[in-house]
C-alpha atoms as a PDB file:
ATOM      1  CA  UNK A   1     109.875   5.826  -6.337  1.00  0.00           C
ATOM      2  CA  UNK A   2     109.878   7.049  -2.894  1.00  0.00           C
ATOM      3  CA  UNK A   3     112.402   8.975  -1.387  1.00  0.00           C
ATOM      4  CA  UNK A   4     114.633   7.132   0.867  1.00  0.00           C
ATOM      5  CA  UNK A   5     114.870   7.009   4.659  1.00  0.00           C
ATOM      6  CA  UNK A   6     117.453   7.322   7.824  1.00  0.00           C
ATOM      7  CA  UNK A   7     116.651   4.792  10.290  1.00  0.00           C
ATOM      8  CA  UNK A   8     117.861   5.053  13.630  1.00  0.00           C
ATOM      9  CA  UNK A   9     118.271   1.664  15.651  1.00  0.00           C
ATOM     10  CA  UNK A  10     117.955   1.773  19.348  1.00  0.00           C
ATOM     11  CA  UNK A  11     121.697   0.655  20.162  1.00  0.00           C
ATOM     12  CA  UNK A  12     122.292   4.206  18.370  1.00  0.00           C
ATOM     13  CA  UNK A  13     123.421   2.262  14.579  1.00  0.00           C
ATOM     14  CA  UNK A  14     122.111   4.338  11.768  1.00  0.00           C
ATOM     15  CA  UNK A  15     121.149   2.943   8.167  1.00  0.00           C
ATOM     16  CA  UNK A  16     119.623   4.049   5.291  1.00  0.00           C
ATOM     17  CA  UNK A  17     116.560   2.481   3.467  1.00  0.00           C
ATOM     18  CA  UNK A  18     115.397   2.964   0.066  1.00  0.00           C
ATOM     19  CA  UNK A  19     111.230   2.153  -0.879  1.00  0.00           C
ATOM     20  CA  UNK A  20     111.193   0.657  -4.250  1.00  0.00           C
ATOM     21  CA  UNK A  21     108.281  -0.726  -6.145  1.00  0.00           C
ATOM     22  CA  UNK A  22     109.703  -1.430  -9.072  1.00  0.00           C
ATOM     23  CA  UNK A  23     112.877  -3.782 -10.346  1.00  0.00           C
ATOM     24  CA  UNK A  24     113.755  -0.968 -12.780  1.00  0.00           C
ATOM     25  CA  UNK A  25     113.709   1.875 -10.338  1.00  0.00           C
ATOM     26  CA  UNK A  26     116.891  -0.423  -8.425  1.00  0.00           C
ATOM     27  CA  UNK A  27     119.852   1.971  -9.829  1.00  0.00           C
ATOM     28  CA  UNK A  28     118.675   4.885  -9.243  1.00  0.00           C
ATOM     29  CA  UNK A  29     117.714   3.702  -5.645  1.00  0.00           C
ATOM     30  CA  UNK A  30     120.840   1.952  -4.820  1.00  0.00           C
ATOM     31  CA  UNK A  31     122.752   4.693  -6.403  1.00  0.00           C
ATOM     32  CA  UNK A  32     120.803   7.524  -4.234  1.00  0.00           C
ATOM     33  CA  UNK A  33     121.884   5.107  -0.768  1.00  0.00           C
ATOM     34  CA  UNK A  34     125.593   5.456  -1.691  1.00  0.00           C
ATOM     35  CA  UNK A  35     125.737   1.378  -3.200  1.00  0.00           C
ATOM     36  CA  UNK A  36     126.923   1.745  -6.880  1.00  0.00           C
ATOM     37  CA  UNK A  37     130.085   0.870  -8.847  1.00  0.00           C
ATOM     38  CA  UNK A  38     130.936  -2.240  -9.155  1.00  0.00           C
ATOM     39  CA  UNK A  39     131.398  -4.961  -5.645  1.00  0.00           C
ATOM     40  CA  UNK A  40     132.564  -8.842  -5.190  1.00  0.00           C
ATOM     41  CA  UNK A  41     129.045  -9.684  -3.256  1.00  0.00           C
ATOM     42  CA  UNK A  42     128.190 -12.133  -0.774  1.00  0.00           C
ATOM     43  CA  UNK A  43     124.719 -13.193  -0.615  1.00  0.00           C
ATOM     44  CA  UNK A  44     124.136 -14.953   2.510  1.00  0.00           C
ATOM     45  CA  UNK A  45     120.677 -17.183   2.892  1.00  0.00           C
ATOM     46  CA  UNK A  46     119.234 -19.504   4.980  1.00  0.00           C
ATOM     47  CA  UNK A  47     117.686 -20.309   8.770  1.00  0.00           C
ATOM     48  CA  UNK A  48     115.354 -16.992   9.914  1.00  0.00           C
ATOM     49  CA  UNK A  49     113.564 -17.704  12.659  1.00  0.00           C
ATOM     50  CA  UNK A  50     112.843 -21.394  12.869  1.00  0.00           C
ATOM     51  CA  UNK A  51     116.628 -22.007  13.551  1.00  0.00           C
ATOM     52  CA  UNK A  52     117.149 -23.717  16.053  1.00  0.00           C
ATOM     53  CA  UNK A  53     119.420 -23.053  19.093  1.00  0.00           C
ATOM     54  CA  UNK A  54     121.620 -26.089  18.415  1.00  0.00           C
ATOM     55  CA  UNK A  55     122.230 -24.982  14.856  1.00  0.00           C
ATOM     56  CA  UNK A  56     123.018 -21.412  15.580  1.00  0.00           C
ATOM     57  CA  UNK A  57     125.640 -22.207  17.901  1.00  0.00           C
ATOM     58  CA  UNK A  58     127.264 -24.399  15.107  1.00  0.00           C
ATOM     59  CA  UNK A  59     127.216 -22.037  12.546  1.00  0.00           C
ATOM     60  CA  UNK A  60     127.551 -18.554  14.793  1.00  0.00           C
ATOM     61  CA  UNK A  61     131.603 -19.034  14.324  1.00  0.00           C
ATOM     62  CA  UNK A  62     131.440 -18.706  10.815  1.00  0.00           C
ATOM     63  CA  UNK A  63     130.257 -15.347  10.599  1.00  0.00           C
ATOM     64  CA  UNK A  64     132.748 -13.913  13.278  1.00  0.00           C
ATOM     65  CA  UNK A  65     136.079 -15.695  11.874  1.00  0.00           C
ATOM     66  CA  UNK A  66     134.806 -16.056   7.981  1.00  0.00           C
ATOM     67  CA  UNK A  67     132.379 -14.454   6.593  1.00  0.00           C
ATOM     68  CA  UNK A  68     132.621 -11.112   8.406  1.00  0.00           C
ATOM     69  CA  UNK A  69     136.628 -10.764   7.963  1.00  0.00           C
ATOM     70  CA  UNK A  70     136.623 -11.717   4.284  1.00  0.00           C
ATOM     71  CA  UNK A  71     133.866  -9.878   3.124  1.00  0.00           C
ATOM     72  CA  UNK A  72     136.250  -6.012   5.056  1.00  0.00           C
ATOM     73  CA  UNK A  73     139.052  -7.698   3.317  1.00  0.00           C
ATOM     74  CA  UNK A  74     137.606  -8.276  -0.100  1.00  0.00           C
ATOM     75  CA  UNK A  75     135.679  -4.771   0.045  1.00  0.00           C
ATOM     76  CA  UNK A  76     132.913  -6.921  -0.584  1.00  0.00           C
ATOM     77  CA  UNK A  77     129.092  -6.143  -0.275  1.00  0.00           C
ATOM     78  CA  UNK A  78     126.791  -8.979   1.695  1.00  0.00           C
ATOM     79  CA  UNK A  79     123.398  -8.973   0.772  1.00  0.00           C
ATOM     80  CA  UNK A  80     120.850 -10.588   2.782  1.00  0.00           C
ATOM     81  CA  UNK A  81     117.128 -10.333   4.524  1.00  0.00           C
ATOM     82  CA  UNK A  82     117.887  -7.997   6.787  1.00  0.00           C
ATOM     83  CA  UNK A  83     115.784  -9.093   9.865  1.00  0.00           C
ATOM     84  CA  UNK A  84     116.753  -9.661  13.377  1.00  0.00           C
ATOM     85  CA  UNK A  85     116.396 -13.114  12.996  1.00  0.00           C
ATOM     86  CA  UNK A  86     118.748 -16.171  12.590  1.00  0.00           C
ATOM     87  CA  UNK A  87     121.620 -15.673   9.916  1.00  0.00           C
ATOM     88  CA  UNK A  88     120.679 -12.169   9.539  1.00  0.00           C
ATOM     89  CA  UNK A  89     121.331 -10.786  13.154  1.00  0.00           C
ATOM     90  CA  UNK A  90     124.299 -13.051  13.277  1.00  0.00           C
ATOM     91  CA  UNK A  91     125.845 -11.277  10.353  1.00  0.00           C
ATOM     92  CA  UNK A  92     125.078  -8.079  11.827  1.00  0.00           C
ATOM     93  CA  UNK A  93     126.548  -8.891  15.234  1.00  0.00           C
ATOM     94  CA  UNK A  94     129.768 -10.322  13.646  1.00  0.00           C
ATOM     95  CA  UNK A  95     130.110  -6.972  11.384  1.00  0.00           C
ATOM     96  CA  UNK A  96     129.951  -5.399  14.634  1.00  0.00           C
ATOM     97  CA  UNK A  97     131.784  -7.182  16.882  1.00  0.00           C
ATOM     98  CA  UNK A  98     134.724  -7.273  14.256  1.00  0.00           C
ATOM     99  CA  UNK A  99     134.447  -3.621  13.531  1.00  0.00           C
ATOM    100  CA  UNK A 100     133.908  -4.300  10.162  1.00  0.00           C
ATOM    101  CA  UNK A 101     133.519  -1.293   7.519  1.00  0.00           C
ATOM    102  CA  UNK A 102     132.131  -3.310   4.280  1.00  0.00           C
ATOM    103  CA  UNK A 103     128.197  -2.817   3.191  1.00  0.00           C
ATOM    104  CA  UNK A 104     125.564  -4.976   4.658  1.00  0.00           C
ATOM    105  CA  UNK A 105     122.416  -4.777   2.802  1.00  0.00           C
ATOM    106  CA  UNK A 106     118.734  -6.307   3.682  1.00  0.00           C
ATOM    107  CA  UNK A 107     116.132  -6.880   1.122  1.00  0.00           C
ATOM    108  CA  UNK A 108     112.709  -6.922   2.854  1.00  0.00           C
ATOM    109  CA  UNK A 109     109.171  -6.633   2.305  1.00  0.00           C
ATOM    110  CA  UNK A 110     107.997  -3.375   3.542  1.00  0.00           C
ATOM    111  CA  UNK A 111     104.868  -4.947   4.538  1.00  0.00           C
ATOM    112  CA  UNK A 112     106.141  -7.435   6.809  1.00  0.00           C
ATOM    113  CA  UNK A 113     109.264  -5.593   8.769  1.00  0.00           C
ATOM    114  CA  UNK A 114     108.970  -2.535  11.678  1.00  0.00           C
ATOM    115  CA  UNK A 115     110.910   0.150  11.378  1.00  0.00           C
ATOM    116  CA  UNK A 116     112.577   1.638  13.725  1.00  0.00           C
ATOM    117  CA  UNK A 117     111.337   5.399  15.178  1.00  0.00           C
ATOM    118  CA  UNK A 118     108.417   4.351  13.207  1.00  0.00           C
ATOM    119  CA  UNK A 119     104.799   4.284  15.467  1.00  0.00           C
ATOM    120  CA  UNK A 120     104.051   1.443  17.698  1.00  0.00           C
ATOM    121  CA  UNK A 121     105.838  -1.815  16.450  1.00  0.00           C
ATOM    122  CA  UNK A 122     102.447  -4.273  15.575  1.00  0.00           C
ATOM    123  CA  UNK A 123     102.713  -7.921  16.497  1.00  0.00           C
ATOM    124  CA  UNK A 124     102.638  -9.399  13.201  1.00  0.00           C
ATOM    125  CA  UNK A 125     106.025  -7.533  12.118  1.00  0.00           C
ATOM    126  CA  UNK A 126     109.624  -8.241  12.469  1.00  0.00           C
ATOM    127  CA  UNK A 127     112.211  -6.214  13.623  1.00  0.00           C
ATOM    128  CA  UNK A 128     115.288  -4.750  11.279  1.00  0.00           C
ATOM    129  CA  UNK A 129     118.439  -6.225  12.233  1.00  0.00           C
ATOM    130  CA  UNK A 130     120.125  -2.985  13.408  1.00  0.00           C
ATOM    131  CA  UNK A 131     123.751  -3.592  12.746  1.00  0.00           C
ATOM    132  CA  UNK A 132     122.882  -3.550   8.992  1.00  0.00           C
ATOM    133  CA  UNK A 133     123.845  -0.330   6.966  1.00  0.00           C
ATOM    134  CA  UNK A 134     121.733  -0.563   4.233  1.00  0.00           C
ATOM    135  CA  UNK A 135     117.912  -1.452   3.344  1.00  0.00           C
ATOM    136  CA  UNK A 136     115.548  -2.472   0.210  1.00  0.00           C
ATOM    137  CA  UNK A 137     112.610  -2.323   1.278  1.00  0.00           C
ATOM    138  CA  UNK A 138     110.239  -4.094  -1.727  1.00  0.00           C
ATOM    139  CA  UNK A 139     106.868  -5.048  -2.039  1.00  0.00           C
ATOM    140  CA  UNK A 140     105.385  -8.470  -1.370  1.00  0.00           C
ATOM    141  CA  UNK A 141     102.792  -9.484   1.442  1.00  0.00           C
ATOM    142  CA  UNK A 142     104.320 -12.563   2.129  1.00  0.00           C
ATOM    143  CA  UNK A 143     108.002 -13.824   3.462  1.00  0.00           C
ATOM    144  CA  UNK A 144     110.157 -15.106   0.363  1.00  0.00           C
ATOM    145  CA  UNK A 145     107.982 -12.422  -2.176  1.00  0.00           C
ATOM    146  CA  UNK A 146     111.724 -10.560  -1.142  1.00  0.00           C
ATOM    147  CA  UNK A 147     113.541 -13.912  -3.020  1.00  0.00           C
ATOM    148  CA  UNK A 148     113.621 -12.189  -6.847  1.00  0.00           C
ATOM    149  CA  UNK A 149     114.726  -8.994  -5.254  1.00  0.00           C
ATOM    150  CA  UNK A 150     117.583 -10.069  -3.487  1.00  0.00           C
ATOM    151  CA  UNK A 151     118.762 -11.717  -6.315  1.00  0.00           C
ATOM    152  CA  UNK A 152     118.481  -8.541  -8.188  1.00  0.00           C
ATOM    153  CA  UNK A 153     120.025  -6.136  -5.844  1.00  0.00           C
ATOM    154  CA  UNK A 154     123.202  -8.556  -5.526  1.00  0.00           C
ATOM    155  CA  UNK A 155     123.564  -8.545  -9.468  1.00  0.00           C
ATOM    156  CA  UNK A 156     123.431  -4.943  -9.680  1.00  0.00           C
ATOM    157  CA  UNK A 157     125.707  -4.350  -6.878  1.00  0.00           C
ATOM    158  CA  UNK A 158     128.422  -6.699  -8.265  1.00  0.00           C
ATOM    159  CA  UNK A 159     128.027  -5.320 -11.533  1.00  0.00           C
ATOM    160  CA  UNK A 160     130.663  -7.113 -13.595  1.00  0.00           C
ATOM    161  CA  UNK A 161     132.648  -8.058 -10.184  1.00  0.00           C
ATOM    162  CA  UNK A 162     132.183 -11.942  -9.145  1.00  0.00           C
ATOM    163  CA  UNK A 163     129.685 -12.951  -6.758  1.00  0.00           C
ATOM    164  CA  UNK A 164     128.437 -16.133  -5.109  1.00  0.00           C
ATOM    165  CA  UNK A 165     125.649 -17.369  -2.603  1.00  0.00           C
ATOM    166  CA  UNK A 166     126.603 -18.461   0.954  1.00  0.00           C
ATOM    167  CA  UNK A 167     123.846 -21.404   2.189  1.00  0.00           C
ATOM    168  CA  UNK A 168     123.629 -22.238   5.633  1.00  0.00           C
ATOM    169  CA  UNK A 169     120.736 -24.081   7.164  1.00  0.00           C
ATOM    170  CA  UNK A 170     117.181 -22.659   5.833  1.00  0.00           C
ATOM    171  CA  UNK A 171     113.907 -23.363   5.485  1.00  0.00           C
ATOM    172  CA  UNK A 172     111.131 -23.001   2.492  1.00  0.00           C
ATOM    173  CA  UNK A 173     111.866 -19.960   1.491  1.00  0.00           C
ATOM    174  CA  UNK A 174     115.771 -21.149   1.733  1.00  0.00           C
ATOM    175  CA  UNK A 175     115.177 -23.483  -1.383  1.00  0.00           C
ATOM    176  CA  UNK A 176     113.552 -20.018  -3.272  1.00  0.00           C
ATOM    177  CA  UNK A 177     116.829 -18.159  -2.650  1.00  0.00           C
ATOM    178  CA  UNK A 178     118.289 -21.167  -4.052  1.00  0.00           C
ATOM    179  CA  UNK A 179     116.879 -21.492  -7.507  1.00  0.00           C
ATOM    180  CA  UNK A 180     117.125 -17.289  -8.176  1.00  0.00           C
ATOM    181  CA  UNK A 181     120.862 -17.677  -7.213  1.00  0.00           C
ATOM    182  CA  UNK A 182     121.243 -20.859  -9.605  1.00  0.00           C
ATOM    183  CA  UNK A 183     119.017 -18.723 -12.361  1.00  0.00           C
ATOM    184  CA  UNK A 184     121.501 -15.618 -12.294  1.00  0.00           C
ATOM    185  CA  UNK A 185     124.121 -17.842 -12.785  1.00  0.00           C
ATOM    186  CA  UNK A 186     125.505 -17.441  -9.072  1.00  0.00           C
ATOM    187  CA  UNK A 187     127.955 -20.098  -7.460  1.00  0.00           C
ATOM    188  CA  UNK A 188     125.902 -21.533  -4.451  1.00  0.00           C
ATOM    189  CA  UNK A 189     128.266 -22.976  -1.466  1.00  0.00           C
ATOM    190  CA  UNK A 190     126.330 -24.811   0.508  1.00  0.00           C
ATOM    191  CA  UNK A 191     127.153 -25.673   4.190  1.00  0.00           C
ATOM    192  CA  UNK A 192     126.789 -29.000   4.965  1.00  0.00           C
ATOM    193  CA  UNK A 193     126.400 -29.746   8.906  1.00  0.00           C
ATOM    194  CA  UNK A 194     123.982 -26.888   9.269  1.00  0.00           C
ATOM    195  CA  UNK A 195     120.902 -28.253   9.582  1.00  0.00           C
ATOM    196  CA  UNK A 196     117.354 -28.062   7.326  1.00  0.00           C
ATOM    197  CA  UNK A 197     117.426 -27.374   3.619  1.00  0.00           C
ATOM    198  CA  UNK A 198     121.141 -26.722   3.657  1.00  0.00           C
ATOM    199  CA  UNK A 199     121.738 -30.640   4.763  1.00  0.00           C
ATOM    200  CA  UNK A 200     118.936 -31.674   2.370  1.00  0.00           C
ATOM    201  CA  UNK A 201     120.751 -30.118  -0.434  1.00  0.00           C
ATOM    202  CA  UNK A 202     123.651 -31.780   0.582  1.00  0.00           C
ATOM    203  CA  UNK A 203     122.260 -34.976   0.409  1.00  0.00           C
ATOM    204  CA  UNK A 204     120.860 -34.514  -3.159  1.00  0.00           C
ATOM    205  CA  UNK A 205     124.245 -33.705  -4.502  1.00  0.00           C
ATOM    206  CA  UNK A 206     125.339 -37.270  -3.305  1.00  0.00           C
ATOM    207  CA  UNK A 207     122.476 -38.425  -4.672  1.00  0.00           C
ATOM    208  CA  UNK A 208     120.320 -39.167  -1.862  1.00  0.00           C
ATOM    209  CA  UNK A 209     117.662 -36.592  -2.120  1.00  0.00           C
ATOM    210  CA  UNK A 210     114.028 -37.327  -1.838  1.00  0.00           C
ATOM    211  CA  UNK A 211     112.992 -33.514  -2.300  1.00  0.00           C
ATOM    212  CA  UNK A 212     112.334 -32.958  -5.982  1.00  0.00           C
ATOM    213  CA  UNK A 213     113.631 -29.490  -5.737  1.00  0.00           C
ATOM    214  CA  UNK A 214     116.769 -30.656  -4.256  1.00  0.00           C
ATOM    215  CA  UNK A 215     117.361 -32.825  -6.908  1.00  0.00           C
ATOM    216  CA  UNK A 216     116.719 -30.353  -9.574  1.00  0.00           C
ATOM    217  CA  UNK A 217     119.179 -27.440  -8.022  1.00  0.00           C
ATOM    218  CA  UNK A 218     121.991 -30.377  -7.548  1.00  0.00           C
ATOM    219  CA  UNK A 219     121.796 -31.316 -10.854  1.00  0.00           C
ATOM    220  CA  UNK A 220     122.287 -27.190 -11.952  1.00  0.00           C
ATOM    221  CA  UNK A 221     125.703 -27.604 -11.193  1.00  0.00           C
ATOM    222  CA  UNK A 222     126.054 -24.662  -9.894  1.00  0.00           C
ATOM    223  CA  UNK A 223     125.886 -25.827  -6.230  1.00  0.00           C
ATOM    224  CA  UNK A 224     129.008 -26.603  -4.280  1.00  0.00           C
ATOM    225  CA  UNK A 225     128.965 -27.611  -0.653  1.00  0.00           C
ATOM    226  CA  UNK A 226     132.045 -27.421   2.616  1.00  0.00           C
ATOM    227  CA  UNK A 227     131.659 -29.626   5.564  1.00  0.00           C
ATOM    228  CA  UNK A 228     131.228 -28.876   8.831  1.00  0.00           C
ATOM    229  CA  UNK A 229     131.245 -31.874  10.533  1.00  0.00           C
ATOM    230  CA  UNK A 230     134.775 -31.147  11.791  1.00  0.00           C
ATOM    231  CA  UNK A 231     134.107 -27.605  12.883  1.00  0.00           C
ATOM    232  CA  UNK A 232     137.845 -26.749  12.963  1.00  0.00           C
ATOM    233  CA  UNK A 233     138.571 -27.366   9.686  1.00  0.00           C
ATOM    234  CA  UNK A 234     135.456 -25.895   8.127  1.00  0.00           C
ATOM    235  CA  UNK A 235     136.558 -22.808   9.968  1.00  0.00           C
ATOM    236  CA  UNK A 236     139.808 -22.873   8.183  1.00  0.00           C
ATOM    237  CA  UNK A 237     138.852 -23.959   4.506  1.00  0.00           C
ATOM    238  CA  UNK A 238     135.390 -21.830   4.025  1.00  0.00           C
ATOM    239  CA  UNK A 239     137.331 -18.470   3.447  1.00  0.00           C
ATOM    240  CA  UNK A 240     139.804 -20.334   1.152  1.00  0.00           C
ATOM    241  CA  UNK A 241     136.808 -21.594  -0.597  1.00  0.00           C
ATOM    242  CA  UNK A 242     135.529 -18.704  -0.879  1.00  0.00           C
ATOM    243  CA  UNK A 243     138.124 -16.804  -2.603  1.00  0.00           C
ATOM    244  CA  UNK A 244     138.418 -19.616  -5.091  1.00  0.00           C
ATOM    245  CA  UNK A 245     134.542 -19.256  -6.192  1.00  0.00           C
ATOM    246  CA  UNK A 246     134.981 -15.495  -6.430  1.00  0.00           C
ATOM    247  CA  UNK A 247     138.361 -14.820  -7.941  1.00  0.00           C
ATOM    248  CA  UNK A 248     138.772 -18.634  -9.336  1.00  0.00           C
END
């Protein structure tokens, strides 16, 4: 295993990033970035980069006045992708802008993300979202080879704390998060009124999906969903939700 790294972001954030290879070399890594004991986690998936405007200004809200503020109060860890893309940089900008203290981790692929300080950013790769404190950076040449990984990392965060998956919007890769969550046994709360996968899902737990993968992750009853439709309310009951999934 590689030794880990400080990154430095350009808006002067620092985080630190640990190179890992292989699934069993995880506790040692983790441990050596300061993330051990045991953690209520929030894993947070869905829309990257093909979110659209529209559904980003829906959803934005949550992560200021819900997910952000109950993940400091819990002392919770968030996992998530850790790009500057979509639900990623707005968890990072809500962290931020709430002065939040908790852990926000980003499983990547090394192969596919720039790091910061790090020679000439190349075309092809994405940028670390730079409010994030902590990185996994795993192999895989291809977006959603991080799925089985992030998965991982949240399980051996939480340890034998609770844990659940927060859904919002998504794309392909959005259904692989899915069925890793559903195979670790993790509560999946979908939210409904976000757009994409998370509305397809949705659908398939009333019984209206046409996607067979839908179908198959509604009927692992381990999905749940909240509505946004009223955007007041969803506001108001997500964090209640939430603390009855983790501490039910």
């Amino acid at each position: 295993m590689k030794s880990y790294l400080k990154l430095t972001f350009d808006n002067g954030q620092t985080a630190l990033a640990t190179q890992v290879e292989q699934q069993a070399e995880l506790p040692n890594a983790l441990e050596k970035i300061g993330l051990g004991g045991s953690r209520p986690i929030l894993v947070v998936v869905g829309g990257a980069s093909n979110i659209s405007e529209a559904d980003c200004l829906r959803i934005q809200r949550l992560f200021v006045e819900v997910l952000a503020p109950i993940a400091e109060a819990l002392g919770a860890y968030v996992v998530d992708g850790g790009t500057d893309v979509g639900i990623m940089r707005m968890m990072g900008a809500a962290r931020t802008q709430i002065g939040a203290k908790f852990a926000l981790v980003g499983v990547t692929p090394e192969s596919k993300v720039a790091l910061p300080n790090h020679s000439e950013i190349a075309a092809h790769l994405t940028p670390l979202e730079p409010n994030h404190t902590h990185f996994v950076l795993v192999p895989g040449k291809n977006w959603g080879d991080e799925s089985p990984w992030l998965s991982c990392v949240a399980a051996m965060l939480a340890n034998d704390a609770p844990s659940m998956t927060i859904l919002l919007n998504g794309g392909e890769i959005t259904f692989k998060d899915a069925f890793f969550s559903v195979d670790s046994g993790r509560v999946v709360l979908v939210i409904a009124g976000s757009g994409r996968t998370a509305d397809i899902l949705v659908d398939a737990l009333h019984g209206k999906a046409t996607d067979e993968r839908a179908k198959k992750l509604a009927k692992s009853g381990t999905l749940q969903y909240i509505d946004l439709i009223d955007i007041e309310k969803g506001v108001e009951n997500l964090g209640k939700v939430i603390k009855r999934l983790l501490f039910n």
